[in-house]
Protein backbone atom coordinates (compact mmCIF):
# COMPACT_ATOMS: atom_id res chain seq x y z
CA UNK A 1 125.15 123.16 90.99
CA UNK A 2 123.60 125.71 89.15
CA UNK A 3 123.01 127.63 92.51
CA UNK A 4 126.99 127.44 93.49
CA UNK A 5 128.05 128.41 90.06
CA UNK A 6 125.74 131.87 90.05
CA UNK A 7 127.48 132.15 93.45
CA UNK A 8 130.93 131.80 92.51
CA UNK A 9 130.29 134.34 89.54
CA UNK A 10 128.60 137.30 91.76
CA UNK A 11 131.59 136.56 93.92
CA UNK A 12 133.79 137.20 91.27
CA UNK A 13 132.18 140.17 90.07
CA UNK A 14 132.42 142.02 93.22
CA UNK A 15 135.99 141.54 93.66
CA UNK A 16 136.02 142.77 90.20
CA UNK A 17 134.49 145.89 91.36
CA UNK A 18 131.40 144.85 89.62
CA UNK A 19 127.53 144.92 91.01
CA UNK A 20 125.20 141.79 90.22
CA UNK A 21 123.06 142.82 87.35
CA UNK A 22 119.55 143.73 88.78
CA UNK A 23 117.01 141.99 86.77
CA UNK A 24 113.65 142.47 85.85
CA UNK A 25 111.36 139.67 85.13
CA UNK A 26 107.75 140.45 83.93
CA UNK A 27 105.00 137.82 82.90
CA UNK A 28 102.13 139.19 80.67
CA UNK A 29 99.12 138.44 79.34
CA UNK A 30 97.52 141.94 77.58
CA UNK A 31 101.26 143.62 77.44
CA UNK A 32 100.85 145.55 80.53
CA UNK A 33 103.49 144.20 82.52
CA UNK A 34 105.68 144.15 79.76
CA UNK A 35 105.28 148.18 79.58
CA UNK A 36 105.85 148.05 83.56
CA UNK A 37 109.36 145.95 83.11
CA UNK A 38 110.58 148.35 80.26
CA UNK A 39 109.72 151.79 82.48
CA UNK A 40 111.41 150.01 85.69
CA UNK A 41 114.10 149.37 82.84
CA UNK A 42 114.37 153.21 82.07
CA UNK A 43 114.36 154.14 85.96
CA UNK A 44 116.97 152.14 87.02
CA UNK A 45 119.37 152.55 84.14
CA UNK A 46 121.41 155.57 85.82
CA UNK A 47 121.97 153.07 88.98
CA UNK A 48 125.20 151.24 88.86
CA UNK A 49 124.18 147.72 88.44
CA UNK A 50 123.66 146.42 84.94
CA UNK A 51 119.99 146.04 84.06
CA UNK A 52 118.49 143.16 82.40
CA UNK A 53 114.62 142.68 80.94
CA UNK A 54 113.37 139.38 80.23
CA UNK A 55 110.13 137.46 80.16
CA UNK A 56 109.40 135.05 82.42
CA UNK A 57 108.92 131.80 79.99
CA UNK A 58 112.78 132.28 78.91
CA UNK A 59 114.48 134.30 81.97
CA UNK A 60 117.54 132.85 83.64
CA UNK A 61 117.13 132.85 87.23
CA UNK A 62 118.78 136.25 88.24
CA UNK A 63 121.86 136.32 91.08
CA UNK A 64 121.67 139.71 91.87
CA UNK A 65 118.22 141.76 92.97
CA UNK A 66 115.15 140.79 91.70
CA UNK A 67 112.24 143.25 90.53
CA UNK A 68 109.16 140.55 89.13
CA UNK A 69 106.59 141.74 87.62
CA UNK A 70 103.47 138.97 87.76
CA UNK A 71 100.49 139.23 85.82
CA UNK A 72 97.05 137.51 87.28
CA UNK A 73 94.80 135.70 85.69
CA UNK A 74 91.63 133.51 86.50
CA UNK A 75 90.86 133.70 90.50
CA UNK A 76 93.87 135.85 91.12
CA UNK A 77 96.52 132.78 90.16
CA UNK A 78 99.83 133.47 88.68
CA UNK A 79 100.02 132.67 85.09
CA UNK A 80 101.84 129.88 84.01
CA UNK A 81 105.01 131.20 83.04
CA UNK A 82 105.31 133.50 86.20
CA UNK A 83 104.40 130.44 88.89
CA UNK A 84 107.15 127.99 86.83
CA UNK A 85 109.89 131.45 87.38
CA UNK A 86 108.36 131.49 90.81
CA UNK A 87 108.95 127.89 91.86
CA UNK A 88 112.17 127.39 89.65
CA UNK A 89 113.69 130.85 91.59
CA UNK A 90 112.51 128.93 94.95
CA UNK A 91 113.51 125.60 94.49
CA UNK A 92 116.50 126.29 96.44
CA UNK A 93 116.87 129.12 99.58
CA UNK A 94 117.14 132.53 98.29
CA UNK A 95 119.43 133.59 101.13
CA UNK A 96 118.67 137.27 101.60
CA UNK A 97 118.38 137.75 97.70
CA UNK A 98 116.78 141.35 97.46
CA UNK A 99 113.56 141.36 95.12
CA UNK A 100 110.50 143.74 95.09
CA UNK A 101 107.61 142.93 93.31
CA UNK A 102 105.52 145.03 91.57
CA UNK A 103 102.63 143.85 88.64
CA UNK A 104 99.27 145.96 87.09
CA UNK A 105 95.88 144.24 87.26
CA UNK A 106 92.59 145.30 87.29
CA UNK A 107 90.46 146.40 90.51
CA UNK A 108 87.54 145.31 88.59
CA UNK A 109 88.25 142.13 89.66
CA UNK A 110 87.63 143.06 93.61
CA UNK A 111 88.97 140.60 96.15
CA UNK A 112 91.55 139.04 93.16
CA UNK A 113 93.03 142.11 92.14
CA UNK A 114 96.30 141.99 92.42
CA UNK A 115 96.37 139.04 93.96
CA UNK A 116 99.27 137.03 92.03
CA UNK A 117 101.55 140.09 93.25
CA UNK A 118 100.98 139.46 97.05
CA UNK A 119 101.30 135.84 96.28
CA UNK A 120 104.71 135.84 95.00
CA UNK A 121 105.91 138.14 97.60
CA UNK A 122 104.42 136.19 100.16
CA UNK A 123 106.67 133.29 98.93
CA UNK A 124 109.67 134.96 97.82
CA UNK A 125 110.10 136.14 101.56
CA UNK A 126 108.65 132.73 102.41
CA UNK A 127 111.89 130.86 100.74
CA UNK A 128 113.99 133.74 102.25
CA UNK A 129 114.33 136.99 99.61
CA UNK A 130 115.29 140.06 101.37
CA UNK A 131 111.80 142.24 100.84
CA UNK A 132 113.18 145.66 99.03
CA UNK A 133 109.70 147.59 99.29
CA UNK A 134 106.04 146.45 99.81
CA UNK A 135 104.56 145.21 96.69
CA UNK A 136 102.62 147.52 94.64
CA UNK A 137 99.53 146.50 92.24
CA UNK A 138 98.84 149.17 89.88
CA UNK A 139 95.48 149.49 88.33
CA UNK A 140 94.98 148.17 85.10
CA UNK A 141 97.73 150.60 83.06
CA UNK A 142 100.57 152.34 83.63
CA UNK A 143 99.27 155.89 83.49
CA UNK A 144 101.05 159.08 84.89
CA UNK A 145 99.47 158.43 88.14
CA UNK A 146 100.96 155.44 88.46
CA UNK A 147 104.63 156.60 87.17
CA UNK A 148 103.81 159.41 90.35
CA UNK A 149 102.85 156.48 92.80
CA UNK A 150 106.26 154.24 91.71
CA UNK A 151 108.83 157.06 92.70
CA UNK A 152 109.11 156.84 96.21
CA UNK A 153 109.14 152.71 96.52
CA UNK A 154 112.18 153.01 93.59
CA UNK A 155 114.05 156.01 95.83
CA UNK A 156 113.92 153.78 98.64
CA UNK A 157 115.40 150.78 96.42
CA UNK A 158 118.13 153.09 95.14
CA UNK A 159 119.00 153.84 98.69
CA UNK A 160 119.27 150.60 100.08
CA UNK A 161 120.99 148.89 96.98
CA UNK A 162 123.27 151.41 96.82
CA UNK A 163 123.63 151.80 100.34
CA UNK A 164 123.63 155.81 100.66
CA UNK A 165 120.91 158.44 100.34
């Protein structure tokens, strides 16, 4: 029910003229994803869709596209708030839903770096999500390097959600 209802209100927004708000979800353990979500935040907020930040323990499950940002702990598992978003957000088909996912870690952990970042976008494609750009692990802050190395996935994005170059 839920499901129909987002539905029916995307549908009415774009007869309204009006694009699905893009939404950024972030789970976090040091703060580091948190300072991902709000950057993505400033990026996008010249793009014609409304923009909404929210963390993953209290985040409606978006209608529109999807940027996650997971946060790893342990053996490279999603934390606890990020798998519940994960499976709630699956539960049902996503049906081309666009989503990228992007989340900072730390290479110090070697073969689990990252690794709750391919994991969800392994499954969000999985249940049917409409991949926007490879995901992208950053290493353990976002530094100006990093701000460098997220311009050209978020060009791409812009192109394809707004459909011209």
């Amino acid at each position: 029910m839920f499901f129909l209802l987002n539905a029916i209100l995307d549908l009415n927004q774009t007869r309204r003229g009006e694009s699905p708000t893009l939404s950024i979800i972030y789970a976090t353990i040091s703060g580091h994803n948190l300072e991902l979500a709000d950057y993505l935040q400033e990026q996008v907020a010249s793009w014609p869709p409304a923009v909404m930040t929210a963390d993953a323990a209290v985040a409606e499950l978006p209608t529109g596209p999807l940027f996650f940002c997971p946060a790893t702990y342990g053996a490279g598992e999603l934390t606890d708030d990020g798998d519940l978003f994960l499976t709630d957000l699956t539960s049902s088909p996503l049906n081309g839903q666009p989503f990228w996912v992007v989340g900072i870690g730390d290479q110090c952990y070697d073969d689990d770096f990252g690794a709750a970042v391919l994991h969800a976008d392994q499954v969000l494609r999985a249940a049917g999500g409409n991949q926007l750009a490879a995901p992208m692990i950053i290493d353990y802050e976002l530094d100006d390097l990093a701000k460098d190395t997220l311009k050209k996935p978020l060009a791409q994005i812009k192109e394809t959600l707004l459909d011209k170059p």
